[in-house]
PDB file of N, CA and C in Angstrom:
ATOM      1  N   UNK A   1     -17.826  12.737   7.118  1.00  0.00           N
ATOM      2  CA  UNK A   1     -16.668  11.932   7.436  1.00  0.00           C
ATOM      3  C   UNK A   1     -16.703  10.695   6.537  1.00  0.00           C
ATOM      4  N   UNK A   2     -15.430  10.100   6.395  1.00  0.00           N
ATOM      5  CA  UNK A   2     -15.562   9.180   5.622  1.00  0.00           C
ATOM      6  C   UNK A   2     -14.626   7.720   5.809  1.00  0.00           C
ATOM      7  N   UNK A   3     -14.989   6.861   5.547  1.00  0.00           N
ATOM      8  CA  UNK A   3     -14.393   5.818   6.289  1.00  0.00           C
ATOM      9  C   UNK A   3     -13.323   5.428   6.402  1.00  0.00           C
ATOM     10  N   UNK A   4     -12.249   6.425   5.510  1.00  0.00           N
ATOM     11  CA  UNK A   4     -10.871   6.597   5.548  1.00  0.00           C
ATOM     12  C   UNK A   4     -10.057   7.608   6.820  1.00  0.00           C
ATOM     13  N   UNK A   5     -11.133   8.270   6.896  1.00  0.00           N
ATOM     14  CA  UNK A   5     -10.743   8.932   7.997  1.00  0.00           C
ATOM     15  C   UNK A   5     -11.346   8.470   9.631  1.00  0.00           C
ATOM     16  N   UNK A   6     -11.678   7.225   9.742  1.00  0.00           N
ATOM     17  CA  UNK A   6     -11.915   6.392  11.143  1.00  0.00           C
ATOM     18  C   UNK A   6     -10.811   5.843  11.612  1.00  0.00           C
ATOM     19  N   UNK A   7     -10.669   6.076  12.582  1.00  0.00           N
ATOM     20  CA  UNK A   7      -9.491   5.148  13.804  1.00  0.00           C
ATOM     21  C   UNK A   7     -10.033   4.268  14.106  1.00  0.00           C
ATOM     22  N   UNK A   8      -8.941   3.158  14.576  1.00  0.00           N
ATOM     23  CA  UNK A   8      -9.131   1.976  14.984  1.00  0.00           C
ATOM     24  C   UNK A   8      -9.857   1.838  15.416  1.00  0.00           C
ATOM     25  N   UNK A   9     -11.424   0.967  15.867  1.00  0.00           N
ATOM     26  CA  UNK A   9     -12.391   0.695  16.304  1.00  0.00           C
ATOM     27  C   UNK A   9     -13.566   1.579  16.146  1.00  0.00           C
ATOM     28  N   UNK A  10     -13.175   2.703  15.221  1.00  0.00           N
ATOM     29  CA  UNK A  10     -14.740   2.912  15.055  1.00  0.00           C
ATOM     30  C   UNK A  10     -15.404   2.201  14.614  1.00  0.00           C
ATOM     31  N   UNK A  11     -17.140   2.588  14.763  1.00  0.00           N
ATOM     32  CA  UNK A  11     -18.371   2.202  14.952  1.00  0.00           C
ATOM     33  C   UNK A  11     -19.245   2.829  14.275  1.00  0.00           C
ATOM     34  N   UNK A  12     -20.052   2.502  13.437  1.00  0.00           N
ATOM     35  CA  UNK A  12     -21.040   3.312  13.096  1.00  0.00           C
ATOM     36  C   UNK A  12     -21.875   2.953  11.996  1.00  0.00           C
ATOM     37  N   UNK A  13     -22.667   3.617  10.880  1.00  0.00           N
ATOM     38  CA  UNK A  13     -23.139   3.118   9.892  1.00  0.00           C
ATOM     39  C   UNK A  13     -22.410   4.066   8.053  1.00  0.00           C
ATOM     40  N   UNK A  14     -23.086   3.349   7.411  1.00  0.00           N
ATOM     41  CA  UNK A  14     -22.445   3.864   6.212  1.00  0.00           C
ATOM     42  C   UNK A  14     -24.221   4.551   5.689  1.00  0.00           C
ATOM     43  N   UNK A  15     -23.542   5.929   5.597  1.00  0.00           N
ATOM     44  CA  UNK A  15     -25.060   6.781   4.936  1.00  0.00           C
ATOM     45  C   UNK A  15     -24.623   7.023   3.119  1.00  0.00           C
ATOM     46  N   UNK A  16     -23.424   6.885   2.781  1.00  0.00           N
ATOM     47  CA  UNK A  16     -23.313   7.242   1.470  1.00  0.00           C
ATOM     48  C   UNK A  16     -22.283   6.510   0.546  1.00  0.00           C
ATOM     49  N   UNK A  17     -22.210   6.022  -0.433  1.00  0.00           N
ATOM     50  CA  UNK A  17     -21.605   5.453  -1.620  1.00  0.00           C
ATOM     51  C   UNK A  17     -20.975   6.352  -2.408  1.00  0.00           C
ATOM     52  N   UNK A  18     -20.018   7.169  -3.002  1.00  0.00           N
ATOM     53  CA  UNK A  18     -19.582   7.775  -4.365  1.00  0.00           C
ATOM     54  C   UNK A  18     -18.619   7.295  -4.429  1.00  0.00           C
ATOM     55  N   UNK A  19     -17.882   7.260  -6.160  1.00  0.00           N
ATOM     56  CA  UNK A  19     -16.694   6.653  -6.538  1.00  0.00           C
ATOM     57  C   UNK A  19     -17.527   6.978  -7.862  1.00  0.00           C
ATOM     58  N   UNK A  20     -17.176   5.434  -8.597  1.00  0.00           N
ATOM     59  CA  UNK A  20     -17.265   5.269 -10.244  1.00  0.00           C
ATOM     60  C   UNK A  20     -18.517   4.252  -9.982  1.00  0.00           C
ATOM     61  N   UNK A  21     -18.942   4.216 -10.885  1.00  0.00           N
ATOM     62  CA  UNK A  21     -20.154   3.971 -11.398  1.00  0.00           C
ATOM     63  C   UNK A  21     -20.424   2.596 -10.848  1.00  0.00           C
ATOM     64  N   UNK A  22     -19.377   1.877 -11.246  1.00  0.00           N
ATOM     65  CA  UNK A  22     -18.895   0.406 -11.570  1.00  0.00           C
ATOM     66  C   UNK A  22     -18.090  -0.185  -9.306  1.00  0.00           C
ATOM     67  N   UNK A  23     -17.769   0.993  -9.023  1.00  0.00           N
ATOM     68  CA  UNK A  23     -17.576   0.335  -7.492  1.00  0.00           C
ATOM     69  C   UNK A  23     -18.659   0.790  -6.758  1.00  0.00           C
ATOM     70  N   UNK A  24     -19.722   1.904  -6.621  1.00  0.00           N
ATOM     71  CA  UNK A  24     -20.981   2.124  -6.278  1.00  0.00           C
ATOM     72  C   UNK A  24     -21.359   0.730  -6.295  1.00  0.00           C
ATOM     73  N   UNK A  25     -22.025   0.760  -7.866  1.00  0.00           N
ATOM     74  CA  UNK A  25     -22.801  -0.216  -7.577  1.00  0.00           C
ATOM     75  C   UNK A  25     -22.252  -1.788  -6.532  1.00  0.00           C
ATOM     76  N   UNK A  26     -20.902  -2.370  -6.690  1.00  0.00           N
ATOM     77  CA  UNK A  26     -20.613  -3.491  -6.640  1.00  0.00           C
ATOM     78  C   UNK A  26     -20.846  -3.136  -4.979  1.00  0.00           C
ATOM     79  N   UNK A  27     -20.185  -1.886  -4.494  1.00  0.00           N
ATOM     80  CA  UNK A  27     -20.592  -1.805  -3.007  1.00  0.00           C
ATOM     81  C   UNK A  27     -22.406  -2.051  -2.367  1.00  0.00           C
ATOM     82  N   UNK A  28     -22.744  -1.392  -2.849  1.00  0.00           N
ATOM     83  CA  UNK A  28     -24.383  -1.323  -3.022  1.00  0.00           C
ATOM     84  C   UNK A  28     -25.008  -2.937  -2.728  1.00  0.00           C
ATOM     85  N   UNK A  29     -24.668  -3.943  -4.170  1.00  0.00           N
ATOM     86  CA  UNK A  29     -24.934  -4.428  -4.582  1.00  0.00           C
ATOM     87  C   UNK A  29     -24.610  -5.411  -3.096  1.00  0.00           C
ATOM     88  N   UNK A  30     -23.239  -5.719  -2.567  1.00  0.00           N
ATOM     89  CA  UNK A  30     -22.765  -6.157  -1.467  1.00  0.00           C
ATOM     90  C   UNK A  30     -23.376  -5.755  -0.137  1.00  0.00           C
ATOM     91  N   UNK A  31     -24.563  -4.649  -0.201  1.00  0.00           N
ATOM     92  CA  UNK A  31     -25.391  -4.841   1.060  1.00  0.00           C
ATOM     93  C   UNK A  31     -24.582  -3.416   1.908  1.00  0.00           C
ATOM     94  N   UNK A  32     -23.523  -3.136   1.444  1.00  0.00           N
ATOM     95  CA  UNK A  32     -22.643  -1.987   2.427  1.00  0.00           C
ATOM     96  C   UNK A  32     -23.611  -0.489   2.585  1.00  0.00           C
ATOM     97  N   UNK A  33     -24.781   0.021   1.609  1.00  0.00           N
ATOM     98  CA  UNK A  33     -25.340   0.932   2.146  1.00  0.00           C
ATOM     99  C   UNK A  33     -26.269   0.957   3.333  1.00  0.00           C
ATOM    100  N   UNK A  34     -25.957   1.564   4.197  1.00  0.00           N
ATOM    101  CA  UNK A  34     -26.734   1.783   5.467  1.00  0.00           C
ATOM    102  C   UNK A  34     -26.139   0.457   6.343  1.00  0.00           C
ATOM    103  N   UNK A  35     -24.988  -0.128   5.615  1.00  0.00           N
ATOM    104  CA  UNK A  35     -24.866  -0.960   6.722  1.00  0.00           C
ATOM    105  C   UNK A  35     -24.102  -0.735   8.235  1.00  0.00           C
ATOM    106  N   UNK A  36     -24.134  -1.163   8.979  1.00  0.00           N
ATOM    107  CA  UNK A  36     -23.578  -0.891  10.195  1.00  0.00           C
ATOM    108  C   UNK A  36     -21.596  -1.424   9.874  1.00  0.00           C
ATOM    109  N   UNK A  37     -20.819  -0.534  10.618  1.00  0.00           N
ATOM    110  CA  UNK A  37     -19.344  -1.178  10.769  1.00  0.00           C
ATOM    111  C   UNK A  37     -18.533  -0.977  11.676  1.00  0.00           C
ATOM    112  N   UNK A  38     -17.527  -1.537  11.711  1.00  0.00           N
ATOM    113  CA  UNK A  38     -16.656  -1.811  12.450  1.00  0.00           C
ATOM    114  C   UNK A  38     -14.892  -2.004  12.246  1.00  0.00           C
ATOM    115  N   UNK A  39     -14.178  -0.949  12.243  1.00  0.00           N
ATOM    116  CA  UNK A  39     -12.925  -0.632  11.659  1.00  0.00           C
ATOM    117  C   UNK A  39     -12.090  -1.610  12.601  1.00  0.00           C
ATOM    118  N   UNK A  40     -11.299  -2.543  12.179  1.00  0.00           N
ATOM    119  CA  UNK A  40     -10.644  -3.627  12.809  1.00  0.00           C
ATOM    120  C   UNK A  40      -9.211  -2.978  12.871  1.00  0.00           C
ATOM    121  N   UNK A  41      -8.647  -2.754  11.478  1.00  0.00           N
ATOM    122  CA  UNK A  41      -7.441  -2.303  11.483  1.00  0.00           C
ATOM    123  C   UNK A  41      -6.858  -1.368  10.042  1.00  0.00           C
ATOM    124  N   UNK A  42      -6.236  -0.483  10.254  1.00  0.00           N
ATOM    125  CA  UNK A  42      -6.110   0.568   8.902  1.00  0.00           C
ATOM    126  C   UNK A  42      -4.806   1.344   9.111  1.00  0.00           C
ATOM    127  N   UNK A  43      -4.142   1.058   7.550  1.00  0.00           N
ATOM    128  CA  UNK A  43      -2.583   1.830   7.973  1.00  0.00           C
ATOM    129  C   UNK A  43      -3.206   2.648   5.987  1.00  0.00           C
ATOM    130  N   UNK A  44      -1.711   3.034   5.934  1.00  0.00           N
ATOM    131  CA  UNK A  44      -2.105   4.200   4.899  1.00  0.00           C
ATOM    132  C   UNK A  44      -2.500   3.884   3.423  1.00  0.00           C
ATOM    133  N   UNK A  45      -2.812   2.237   2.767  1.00  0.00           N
ATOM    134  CA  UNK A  45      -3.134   2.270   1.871  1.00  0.00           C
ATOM    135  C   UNK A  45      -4.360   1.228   2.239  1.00  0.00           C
ATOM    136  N   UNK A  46      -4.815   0.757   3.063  1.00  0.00           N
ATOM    137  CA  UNK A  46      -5.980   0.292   3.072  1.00  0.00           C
ATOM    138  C   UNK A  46      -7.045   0.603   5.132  1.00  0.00           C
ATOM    139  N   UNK A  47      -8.118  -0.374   4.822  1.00  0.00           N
ATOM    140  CA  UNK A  47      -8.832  -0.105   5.975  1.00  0.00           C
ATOM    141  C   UNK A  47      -9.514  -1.882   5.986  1.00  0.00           C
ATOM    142  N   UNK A  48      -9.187  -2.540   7.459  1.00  0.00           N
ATOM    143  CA  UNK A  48      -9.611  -3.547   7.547  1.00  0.00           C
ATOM    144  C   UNK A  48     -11.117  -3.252   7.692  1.00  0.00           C
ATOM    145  N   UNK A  49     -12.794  -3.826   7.400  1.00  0.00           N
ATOM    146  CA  UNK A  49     -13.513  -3.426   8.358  1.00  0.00           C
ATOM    147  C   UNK A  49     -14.558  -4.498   8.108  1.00  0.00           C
ATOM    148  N   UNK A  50     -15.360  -4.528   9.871  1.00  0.00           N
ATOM    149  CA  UNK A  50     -16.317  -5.625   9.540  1.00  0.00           C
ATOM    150  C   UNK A  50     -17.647  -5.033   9.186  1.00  0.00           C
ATOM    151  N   UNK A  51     -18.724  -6.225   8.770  1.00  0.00           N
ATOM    152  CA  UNK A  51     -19.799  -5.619   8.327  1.00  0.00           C
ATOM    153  C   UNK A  51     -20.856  -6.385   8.511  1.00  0.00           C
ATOM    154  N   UNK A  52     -21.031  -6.394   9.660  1.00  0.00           N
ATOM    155  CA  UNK A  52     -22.211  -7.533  10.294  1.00  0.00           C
ATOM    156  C   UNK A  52     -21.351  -9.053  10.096  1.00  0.00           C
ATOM    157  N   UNK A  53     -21.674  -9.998   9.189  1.00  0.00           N
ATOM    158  CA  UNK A  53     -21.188 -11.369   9.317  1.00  0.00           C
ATOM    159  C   UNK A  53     -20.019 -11.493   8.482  1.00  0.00           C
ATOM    160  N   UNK A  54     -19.437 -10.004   7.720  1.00  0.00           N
ATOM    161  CA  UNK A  54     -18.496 -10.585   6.584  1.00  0.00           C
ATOM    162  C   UNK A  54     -17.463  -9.268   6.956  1.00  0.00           C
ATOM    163  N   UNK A  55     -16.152  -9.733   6.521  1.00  0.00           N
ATOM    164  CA  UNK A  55     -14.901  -8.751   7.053  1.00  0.00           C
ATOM    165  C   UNK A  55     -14.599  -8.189   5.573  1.00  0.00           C
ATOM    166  N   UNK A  56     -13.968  -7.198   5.145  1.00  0.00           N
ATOM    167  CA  UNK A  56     -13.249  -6.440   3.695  1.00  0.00           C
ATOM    168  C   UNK A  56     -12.065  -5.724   4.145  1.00  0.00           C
ATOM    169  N   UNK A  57     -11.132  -5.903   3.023  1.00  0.00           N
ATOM    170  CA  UNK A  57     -10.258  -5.107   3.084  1.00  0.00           C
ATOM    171  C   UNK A  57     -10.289  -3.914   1.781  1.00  0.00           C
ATOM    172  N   UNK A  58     -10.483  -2.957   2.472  1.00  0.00           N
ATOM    173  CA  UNK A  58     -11.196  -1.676   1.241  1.00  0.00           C
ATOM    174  C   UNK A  58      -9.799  -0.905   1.028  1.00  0.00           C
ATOM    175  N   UNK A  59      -9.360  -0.634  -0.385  1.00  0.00           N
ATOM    176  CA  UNK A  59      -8.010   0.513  -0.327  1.00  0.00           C
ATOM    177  C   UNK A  59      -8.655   1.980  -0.040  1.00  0.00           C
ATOM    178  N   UNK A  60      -7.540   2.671   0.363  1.00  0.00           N
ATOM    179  CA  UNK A  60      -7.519   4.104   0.961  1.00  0.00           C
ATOM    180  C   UNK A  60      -8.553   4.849  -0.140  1.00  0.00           C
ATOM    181  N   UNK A  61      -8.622   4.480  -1.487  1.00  0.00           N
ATOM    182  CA  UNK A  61      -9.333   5.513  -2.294  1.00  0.00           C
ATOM    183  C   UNK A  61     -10.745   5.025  -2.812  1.00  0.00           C
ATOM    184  N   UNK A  62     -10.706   3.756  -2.158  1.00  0.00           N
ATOM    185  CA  UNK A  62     -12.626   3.514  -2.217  1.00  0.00           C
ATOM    186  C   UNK A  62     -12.853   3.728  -0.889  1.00  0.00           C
ATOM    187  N   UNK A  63     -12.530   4.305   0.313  1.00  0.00           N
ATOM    188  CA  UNK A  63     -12.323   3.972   1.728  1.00  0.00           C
ATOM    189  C   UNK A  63     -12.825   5.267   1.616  1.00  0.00           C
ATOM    190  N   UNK A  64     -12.307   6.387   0.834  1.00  0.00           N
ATOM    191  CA  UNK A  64     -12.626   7.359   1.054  1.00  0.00           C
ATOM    192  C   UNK A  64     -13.780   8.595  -0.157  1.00  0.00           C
ATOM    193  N   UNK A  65     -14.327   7.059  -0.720  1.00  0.00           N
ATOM    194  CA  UNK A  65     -15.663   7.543  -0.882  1.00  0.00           C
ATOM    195  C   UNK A  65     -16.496   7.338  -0.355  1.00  0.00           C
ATOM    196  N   UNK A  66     -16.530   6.358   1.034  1.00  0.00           N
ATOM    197  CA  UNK A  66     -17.865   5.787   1.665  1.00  0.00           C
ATOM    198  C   UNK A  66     -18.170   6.765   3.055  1.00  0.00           C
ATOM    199  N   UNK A  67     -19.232   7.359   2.647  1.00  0.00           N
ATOM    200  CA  UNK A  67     -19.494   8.481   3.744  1.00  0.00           C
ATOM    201  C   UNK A  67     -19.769   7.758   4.894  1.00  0.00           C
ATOM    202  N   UNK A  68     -19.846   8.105   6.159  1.00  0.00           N
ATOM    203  CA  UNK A  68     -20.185   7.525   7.228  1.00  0.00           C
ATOM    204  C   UNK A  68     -20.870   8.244   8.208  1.00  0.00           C
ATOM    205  N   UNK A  69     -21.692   7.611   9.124  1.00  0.00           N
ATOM    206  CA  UNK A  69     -22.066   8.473  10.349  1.00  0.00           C
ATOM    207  C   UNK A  69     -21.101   7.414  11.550  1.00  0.00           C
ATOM    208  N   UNK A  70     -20.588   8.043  12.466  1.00  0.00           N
ATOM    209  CA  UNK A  70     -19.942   7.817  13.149  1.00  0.00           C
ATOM    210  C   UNK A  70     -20.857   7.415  14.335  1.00  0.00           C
ATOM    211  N   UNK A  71     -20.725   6.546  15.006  1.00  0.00           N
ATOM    212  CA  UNK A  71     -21.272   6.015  16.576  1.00  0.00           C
ATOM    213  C   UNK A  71     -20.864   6.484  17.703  1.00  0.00           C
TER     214      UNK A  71
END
C-alpha cells in the first residue's frame, strides 16, 4: 500500500522510499524512512500528512511512491 492510497486519518509507518534518485534521497534525508504518520487531509492531487513534530504536503505522485505499513 502506499501513501496515496490512505484515507483520512490513517496511521502507520513508512517501510519504503521509490521515485527518482534526487526525491528518495531528499525524503530519506528528511528522516521520512521508517517514520511513523498520520494522514490529516488528501483530495486528488496531493496528501496532507504529519510526521512526528513536522506536517508536509506531498503531491499525488511522490505520495505514491512511499510504501507504507498501515496501523
Amino acid at each position: 500500500m502506499t501513501l496515496f492510497d490512505c484515507s483520512t486519518g490513517s496511521i502507520g509507518k513508512v517501510t519504503e522510499i521509490n521515485g527518482g534518485d534526487q526525491t528518495r534521497r531528499r525524503l530519506v534525508d528528511l528522516g521520512l524512512l521508517n517514520a511513523r504518520y498520520h494522514v490529516r487531509a488528501r483530495n486528488k492531487h496531493s496528501v496532507l500528512v504529519d510526521f512526528g513534530s513536522a506536517s508536509c504536503v506531498i503531491r499525488s505522485d511522490v505520495a505514491a511512491n512511499i510504501k507504507i505499513l498501515e496501523r
